[in-house]
Protein backbone atom coordinates (compact mmCIF):
# COMPACT_ATOMS: atom_id res chain seq x y z
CA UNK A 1 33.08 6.59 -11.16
CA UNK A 2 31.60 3.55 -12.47
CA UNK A 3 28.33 2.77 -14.10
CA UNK A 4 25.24 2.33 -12.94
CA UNK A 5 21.97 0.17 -13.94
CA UNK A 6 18.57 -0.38 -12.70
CA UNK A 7 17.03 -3.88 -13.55
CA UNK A 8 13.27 -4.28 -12.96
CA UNK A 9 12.96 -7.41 -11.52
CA UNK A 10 9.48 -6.57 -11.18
CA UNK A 11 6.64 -3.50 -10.96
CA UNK A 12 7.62 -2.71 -14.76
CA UNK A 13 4.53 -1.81 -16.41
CA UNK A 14 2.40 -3.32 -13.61
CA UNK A 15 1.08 -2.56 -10.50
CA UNK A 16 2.55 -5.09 -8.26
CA UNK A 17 5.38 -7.39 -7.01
CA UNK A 18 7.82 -4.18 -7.15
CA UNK A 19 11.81 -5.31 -7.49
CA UNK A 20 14.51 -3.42 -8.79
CA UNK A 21 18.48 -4.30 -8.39
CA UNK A 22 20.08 -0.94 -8.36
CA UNK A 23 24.17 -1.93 -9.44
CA UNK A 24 26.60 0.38 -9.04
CA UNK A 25 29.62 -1.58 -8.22
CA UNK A 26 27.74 -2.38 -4.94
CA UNK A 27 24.32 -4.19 -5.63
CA UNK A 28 21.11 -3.04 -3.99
CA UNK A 29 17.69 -4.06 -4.26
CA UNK A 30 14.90 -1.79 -3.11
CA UNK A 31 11.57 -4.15 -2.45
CA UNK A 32 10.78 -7.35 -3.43
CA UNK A 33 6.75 -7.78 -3.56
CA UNK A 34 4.61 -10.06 -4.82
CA UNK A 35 1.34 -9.80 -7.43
CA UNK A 36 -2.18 -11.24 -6.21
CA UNK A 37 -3.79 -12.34 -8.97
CA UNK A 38 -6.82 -14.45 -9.99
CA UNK A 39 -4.27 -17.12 -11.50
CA UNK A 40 -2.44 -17.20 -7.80
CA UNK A 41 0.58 -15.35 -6.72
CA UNK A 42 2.77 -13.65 -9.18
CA UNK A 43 6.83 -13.75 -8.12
CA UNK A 44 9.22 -11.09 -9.29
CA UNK A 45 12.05 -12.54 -10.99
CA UNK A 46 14.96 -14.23 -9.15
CA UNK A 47 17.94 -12.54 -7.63
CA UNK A 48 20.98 -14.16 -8.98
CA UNK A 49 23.48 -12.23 -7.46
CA UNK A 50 24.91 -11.61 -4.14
CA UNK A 51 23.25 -8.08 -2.07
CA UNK A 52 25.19 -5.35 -0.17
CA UNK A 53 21.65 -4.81 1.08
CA UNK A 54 17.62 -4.78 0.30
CA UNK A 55 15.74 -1.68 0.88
CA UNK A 56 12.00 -1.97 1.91
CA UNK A 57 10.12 1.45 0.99
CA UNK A 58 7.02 0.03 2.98
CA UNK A 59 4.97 -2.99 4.23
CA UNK A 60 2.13 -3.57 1.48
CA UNK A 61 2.73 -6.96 0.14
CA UNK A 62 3.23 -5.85 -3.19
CA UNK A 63 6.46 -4.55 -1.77
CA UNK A 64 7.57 -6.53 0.45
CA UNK A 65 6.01 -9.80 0.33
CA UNK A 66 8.35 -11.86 -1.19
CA UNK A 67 10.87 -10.22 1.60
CA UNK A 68 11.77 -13.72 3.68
CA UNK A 69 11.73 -16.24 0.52
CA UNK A 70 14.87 -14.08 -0.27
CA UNK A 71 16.25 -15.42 3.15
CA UNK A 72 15.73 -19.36 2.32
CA UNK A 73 19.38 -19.22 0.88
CA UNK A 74 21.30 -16.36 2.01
CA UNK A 75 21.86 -13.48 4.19
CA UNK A 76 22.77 -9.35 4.18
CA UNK A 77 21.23 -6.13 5.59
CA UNK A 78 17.96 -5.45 5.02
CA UNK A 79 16.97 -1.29 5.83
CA UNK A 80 13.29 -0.30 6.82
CA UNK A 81 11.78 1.68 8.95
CA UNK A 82 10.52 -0.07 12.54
CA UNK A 83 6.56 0.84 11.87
CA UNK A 84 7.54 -1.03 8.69
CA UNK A 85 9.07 -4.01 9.94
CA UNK A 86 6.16 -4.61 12.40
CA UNK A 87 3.19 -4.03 9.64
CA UNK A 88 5.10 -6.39 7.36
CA UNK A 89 5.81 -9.66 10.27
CA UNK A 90 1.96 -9.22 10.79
CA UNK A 91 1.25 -9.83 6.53
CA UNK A 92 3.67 -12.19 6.44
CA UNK A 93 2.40 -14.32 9.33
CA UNK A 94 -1.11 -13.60 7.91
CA UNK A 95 0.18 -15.28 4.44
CA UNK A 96 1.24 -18.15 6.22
CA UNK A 97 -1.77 -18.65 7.58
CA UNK A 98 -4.39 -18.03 4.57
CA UNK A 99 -1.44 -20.35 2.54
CA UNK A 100 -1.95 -22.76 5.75
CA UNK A 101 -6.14 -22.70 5.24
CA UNK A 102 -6.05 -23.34 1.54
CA UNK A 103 -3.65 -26.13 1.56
CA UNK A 104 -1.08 -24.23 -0.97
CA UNK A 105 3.00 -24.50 0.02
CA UNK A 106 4.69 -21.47 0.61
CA UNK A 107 8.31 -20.69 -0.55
CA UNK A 108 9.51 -19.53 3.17
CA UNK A 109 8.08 -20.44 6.48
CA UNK A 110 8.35 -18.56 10.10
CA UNK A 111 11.85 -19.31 9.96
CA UNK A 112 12.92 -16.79 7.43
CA UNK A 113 10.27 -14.37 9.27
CA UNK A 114 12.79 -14.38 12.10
CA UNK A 115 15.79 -14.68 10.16
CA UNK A 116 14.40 -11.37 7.99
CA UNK A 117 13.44 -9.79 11.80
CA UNK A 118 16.93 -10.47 12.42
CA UNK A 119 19.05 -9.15 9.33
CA UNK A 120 16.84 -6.47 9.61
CA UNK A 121 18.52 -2.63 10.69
CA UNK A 122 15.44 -0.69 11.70
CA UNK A 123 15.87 3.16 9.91
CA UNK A 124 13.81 6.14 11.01
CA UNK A 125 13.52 8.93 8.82
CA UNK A 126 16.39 11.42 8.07
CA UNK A 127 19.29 8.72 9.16
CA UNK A 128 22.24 8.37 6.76
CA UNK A 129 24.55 4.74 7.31
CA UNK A 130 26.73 3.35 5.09
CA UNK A 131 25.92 0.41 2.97
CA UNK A 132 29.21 -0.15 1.42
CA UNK A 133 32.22 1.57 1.34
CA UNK A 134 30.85 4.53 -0.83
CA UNK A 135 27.51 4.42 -0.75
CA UNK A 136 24.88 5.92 1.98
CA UNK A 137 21.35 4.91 2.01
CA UNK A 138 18.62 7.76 3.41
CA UNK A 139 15.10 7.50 4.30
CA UNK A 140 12.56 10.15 3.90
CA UNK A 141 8.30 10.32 4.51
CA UNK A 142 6.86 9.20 1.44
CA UNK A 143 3.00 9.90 3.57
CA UNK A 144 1.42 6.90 2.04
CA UNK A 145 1.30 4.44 4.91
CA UNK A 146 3.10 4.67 8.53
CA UNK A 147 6.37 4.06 8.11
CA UNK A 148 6.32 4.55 3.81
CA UNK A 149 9.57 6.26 3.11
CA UNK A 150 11.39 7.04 -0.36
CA UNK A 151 15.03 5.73 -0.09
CA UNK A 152 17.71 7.78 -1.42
CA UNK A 153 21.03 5.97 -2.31
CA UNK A 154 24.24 8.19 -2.41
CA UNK A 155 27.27 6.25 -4.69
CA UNK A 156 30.83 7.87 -5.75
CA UNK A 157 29.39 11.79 -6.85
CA UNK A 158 25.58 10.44 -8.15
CA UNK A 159 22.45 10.09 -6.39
CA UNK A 160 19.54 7.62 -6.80
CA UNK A 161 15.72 8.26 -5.51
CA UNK A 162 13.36 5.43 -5.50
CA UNK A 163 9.95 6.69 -4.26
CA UNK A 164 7.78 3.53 -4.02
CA UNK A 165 4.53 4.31 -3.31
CA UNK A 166 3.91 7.93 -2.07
CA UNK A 167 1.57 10.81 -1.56
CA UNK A 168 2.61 14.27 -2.03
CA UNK A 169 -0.58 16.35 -0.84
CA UNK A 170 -1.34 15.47 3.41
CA UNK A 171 -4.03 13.01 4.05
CA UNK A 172 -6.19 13.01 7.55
CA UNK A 173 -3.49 10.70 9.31
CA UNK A 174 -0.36 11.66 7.58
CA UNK A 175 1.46 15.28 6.76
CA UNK A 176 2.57 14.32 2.70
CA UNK A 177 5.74 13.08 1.75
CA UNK A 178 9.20 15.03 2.83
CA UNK A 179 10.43 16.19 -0.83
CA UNK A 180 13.42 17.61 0.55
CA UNK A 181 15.70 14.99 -0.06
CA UNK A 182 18.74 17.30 -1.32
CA UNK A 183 20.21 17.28 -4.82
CA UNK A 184 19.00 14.10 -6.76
CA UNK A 185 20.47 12.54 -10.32
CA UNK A 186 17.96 9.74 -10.99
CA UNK A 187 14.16 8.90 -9.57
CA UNK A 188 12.37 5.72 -10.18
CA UNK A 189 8.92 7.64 -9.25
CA UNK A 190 5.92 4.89 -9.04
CA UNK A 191 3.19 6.29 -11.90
CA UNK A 192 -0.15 4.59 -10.31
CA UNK A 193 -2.09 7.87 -11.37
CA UNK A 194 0.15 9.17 -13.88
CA UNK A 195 -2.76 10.22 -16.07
CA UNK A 196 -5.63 11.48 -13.90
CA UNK A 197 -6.31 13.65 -10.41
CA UNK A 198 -7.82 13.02 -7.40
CA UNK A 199 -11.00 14.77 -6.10
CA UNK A 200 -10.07 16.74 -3.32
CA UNK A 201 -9.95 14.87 -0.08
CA UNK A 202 -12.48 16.75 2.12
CA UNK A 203 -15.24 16.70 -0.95
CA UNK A 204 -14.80 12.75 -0.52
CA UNK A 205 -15.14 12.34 2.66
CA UNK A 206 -18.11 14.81 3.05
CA UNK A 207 -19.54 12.78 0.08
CA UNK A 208 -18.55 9.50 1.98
CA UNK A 209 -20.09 9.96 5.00
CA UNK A 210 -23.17 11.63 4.05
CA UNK A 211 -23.83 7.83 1.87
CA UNK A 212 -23.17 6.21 5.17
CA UNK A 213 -25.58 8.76 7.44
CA UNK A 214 -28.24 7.97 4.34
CA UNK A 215 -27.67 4.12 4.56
CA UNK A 216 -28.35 4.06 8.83
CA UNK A 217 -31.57 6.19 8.03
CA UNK A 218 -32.68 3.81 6.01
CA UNK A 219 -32.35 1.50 8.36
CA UNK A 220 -29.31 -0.81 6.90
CA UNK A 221 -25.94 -1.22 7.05
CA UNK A 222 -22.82 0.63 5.77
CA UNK A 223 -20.43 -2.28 5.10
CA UNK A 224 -16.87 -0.60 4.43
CA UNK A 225 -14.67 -3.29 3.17
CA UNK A 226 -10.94 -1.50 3.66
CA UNK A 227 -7.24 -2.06 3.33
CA UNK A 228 -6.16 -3.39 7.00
CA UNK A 229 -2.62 -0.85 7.04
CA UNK A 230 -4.03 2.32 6.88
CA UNK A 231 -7.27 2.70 5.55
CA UNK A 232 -9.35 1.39 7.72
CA UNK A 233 -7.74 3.36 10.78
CA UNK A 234 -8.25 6.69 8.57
CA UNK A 235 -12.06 5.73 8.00
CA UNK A 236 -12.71 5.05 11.56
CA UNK A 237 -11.08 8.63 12.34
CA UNK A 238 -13.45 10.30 9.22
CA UNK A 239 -16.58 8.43 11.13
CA UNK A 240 -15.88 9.81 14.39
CA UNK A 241 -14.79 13.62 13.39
CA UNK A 242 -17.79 13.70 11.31
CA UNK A 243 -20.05 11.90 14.72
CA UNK A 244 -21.68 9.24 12.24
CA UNK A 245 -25.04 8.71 14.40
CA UNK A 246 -24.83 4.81 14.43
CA UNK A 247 -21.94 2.10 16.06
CA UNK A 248 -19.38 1.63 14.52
CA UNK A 249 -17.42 -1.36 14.22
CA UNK A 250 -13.91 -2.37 13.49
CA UNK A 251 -13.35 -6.07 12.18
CA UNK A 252 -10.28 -7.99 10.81
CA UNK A 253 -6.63 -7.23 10.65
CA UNK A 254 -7.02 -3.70 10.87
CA UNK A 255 -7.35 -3.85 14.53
CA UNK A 256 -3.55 -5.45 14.63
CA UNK A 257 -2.50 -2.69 12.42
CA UNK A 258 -4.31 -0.08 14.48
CA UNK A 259 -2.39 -1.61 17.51
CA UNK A 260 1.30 -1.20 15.85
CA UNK A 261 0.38 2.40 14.30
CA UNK A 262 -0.72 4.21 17.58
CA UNK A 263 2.80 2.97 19.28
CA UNK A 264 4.34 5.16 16.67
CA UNK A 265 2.97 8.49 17.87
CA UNK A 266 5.81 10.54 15.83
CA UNK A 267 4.90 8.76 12.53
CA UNK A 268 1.41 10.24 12.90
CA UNK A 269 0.22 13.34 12.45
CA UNK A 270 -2.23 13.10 14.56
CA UNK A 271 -1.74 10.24 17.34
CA UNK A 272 -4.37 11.94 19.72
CA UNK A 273 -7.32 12.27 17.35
CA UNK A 274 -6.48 8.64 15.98
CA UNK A 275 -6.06 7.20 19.49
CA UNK A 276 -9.49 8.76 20.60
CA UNK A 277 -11.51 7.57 17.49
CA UNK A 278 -10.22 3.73 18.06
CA UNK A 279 -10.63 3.34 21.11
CA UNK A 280 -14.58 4.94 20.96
CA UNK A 281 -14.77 2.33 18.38
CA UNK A 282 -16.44 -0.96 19.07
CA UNK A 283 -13.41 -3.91 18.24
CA UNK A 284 -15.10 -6.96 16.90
CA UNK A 285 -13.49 -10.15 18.96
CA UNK A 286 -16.03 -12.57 18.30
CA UNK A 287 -18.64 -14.11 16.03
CA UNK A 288 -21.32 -12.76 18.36
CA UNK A 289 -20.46 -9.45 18.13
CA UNK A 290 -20.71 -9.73 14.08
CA UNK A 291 -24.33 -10.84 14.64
CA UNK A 292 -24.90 -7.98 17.16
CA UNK A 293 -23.51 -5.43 14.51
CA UNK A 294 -26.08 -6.55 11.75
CA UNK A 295 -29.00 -6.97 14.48
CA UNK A 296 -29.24 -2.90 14.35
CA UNK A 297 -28.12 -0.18 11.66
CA UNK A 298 -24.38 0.13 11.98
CA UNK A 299 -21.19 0.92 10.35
CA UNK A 300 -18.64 -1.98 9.68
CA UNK A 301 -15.24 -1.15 9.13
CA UNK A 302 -13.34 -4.52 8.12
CA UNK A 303 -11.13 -6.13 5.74
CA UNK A 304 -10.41 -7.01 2.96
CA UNK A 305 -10.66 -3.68 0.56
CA UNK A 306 -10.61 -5.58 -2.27
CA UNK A 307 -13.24 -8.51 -1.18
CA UNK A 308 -10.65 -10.98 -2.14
CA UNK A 309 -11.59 -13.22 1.66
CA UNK A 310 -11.49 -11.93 4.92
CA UNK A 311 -14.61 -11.08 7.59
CA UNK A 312 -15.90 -8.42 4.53
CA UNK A 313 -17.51 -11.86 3.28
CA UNK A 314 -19.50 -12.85 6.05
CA UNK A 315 -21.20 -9.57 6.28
CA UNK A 316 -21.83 -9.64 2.27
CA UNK A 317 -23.73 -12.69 2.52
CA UNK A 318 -25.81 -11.43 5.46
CA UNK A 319 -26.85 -7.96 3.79
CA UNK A 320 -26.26 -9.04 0.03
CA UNK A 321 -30.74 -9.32 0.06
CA UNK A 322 -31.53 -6.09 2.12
CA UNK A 323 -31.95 -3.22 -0.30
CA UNK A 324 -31.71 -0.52 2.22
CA UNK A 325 -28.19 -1.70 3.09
CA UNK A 326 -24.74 -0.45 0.85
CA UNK A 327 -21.51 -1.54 -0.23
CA UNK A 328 -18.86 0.88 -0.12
CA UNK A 329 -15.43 0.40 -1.62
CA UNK A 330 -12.76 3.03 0.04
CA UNK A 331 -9.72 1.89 -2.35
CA UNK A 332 -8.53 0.98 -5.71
CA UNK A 333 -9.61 -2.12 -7.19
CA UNK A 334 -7.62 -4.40 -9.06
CA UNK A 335 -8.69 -5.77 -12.21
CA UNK A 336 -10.40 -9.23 -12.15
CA UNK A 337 -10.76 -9.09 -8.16
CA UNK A 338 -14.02 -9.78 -6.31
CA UNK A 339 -14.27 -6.15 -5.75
CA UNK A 340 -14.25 -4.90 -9.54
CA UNK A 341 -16.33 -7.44 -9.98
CA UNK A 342 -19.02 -6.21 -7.36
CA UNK A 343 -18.56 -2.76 -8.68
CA UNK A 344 -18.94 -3.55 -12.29
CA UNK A 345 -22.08 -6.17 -12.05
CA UNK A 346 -23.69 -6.14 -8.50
CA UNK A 347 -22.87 -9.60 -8.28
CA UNK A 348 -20.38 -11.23 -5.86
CA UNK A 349 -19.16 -14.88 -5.74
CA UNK A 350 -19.41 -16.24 -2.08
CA UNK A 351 -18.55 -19.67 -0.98
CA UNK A 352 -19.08 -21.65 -4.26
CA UNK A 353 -22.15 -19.27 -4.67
CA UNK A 354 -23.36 -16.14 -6.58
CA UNK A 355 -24.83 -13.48 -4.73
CA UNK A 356 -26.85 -10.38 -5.72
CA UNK A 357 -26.39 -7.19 -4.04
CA UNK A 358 -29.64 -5.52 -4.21
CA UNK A 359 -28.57 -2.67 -2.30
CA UNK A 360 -25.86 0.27 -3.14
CA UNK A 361 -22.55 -0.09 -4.54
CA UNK A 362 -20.01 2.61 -4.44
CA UNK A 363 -16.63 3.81 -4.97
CA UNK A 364 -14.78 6.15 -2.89
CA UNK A 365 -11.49 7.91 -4.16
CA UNK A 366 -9.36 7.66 -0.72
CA UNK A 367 -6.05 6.89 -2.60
CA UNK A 368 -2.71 7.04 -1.05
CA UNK A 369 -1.26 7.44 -4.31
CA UNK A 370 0.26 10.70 -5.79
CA UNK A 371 -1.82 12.06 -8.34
CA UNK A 372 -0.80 13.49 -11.77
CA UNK A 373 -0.37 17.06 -10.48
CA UNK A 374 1.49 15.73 -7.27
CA UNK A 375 4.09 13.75 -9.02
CA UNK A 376 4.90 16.52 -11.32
CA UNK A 377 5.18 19.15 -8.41
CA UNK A 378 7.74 16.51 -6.70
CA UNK A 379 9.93 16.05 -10.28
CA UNK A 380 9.43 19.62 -10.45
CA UNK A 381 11.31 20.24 -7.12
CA UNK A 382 13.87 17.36 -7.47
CA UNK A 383 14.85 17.96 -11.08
CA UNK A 384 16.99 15.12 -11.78
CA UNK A 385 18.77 14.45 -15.16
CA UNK A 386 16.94 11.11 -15.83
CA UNK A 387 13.58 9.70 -14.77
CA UNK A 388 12.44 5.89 -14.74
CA UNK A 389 8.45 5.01 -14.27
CA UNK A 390 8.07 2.29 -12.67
CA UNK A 391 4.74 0.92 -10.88
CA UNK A 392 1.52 1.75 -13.30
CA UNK A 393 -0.60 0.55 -15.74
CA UNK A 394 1.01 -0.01 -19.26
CA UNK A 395 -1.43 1.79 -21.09
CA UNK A 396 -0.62 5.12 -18.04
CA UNK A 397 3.16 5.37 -18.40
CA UNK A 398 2.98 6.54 -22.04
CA UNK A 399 0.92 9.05 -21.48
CA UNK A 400 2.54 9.88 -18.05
CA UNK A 401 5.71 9.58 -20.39
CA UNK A 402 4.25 12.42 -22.66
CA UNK A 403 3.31 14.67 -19.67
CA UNK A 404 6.92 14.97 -18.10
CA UNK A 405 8.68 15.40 -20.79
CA UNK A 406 6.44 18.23 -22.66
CA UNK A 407 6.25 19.85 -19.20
CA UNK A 408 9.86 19.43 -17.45
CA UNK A 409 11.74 18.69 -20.23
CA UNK A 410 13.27 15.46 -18.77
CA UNK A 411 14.19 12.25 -19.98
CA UNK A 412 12.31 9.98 -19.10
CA UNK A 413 12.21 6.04 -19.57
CA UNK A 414 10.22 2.97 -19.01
CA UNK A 415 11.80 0.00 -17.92
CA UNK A 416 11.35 -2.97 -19.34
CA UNK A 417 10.84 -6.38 -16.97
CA UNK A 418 14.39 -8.11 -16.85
CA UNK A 419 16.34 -5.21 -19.00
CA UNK A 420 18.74 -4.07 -17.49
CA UNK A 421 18.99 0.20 -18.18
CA UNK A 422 22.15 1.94 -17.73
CA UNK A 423 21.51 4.78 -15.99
């Protein structure tokens, strides 16, 4: 058989714009994201080669944002799951629009949104097809998002796993990611939190909600900026099972995300419960309902979960004075965003103006992500021959380097951006 090699196009030694051109006679890429930074929008590098096919492991932009500028000049298969495809057209349109608002030209326009829609073959889990003539491309629950799967390429006698982002251990709307993906030769495993754990899931949320219960007695409000896919939905459902006595309110995208995930019952693991705590939920439609939620002591639910724009603004300004009211951040937050900022200082920039949040700030650990322990216990299981880390801090994968190799006795490497790596 011939050779293989991986080339990081991007998402080496960073978190974000993940792109990496799998070659193996055939040519594959699996994502093609993008980087939001405070310098603007970070690009992987350019594909200068023809594709049998692009892989999409799931819809978070740093995936799959970059997705229809690869359509401005040519054509070929693109493979994703259909929760995936319809989460993605909803942050791409959304891109368009915020690019739309701040006067900044996009690389693509609607027209490569349909031509994407188009080239696109919708894959649920567990369904082998051919990509070439001897290769087979698999998708398996990676139980980070709906619709997150790890892709698993088959080519002559070796095998290729390329995880993206997923989450071992079962989370309140998902069962974990399906490790049994059969024998395995190579994994490109992301290594987000290759060098710490999580708390345990239940402490946080007990933790959580018992800040929000104290913030209503008080008297203020519990502003919960959140991710739009996934997040969000899972916070409404911890409000409800834990009966939160206050509203509750859901602003932003997250209510067009909420929409797409309850039409995919079987990508849930719990439609019912999730379907019952939305639609108990009060859906913000208008500007008058935002002034109705701050009138009384409430729970807001809305993006964005980094405070980088979106209705989480509005709200700041309106509760950044009123001490008895908190802030509280449900997701990781990127370096140099609003959101570290906020965390770090108390202070939040809003409008051409600095604002002081007098009340409570604090951090929640509801990551998606596998922890330490988690992406050991999947290596463990798949036991490959090589392993590449791609997706984590620079300063992590060294250490997350260390760990695998004292413990499995694997190799293990690190691409390098633009290097190509025989495999």
């Amino acid at each position: 058989m011939s050779e293989a090699y991986l080339t990081g196009l991007g998402g080496c030694q960073e978190v974000g714009r993940s792109s990496f051109l799998l070659d193996f006679g055939g040519k594959v890429l699996f994502d093609n994201g993008v980087k939001l930074s405070p310098d603007g929008i970070q690009y992987p590098l350019p594909v200068d080669t023809n594709l049998d096919g692009v892989v999409i492991s799931h819809a978070h932009l740093d995936h799959s944002g970059n997705l229809p500028h690869l359509f401005v000049e040519s054509s070929f298969n693109c493979y994703m799951t259909p929760p995936t495809l319809d989460i993605a057209k909803i942050l791409w349109f959304d891109t368009l629009k915020i690019a739309g608002y701040e006067g900044i030209d996009t690389e693509w326009s609607e027209e490569e949104i349909k031509k994407t829609e188009r080239f696109t073959f919708p894959l649920h889990y567990r369904r082998r097809v051919d990509i070439t003539k001897n290769s087979q491309l698999e998708l398996f629950d990676a139980g980070h998002i709906i619709g997150s799967s790890m892709a698993k390429l088959s080519f002559g006698d070796k095998s290729f796993l390329y995880t993206g982002d997923f989450k071992k251990d079962e989370t309140r709307l998902f069962k974990g990611a399906d490790l049994d993906v059969g024998e395995v030769d190579y994994v490109a495993i992301e290594s987000t939190y290759g060098d710490r754990e999580h708390p345990p899931r239940k402490e946080v949320e007990k933790l959580f909600v018992e800040e929000v219960q104290d913030t209503i007695d008080r008297g203020g409000t519990a502003l919960v900026p959140a991710f739009a896919v996934g997040r969000s939905q899972e916070i409404i459902e911890i409000l409800k099972d834990y009966t939160v006595n206050a509203p509750i309110y859901l602003d932003g995208m997250g209510q067009k995300v909420a929409r797409v995930m309850l039409s995919y019952p079987r990508y849930l693991k719990d439609h019912k419960a999730l379907k019952k705590a939305l639609e108990t939920t009060n859906w913000v439609r208008r500007a008058s309902m935002r002034k109705k939620a701050l009138k009384e002591p409430s729970v807001i639910v809305t993006t964005a979960g980094m405070l980088q724009g979106g209705p989480a603004m509005a709200y700041l300004k309106e509760i950044a004075g009123d001490k008895n009211s908190s802030v509280l951040l449900t997701g990781y937050q990127v370096e140099e965003t609003a959101g570290r900022k906020l965390m770090e200082t108390k202070r939040i920039e809003i409008d051409d103006r600095e604002y002081e949040v007098r009340g409570k700030v604090e951090k929640f650990d509801f990551s998606a992500h596998a922890s330490k322990e988690e992406m050991i216990a999947s290596l463990k299981h798949w036991s490959p021959s090589k392993i590449l880390l791609v997706h984590g801090d620079k300063d992590v994968m060294p250490v997350f380097k260390g760990v695998i190799e004292d413990e499995l006795g694997i190799e293990t490497v690190i691409p390098e951006l633009g290097k190509k790596l025989k495999l």
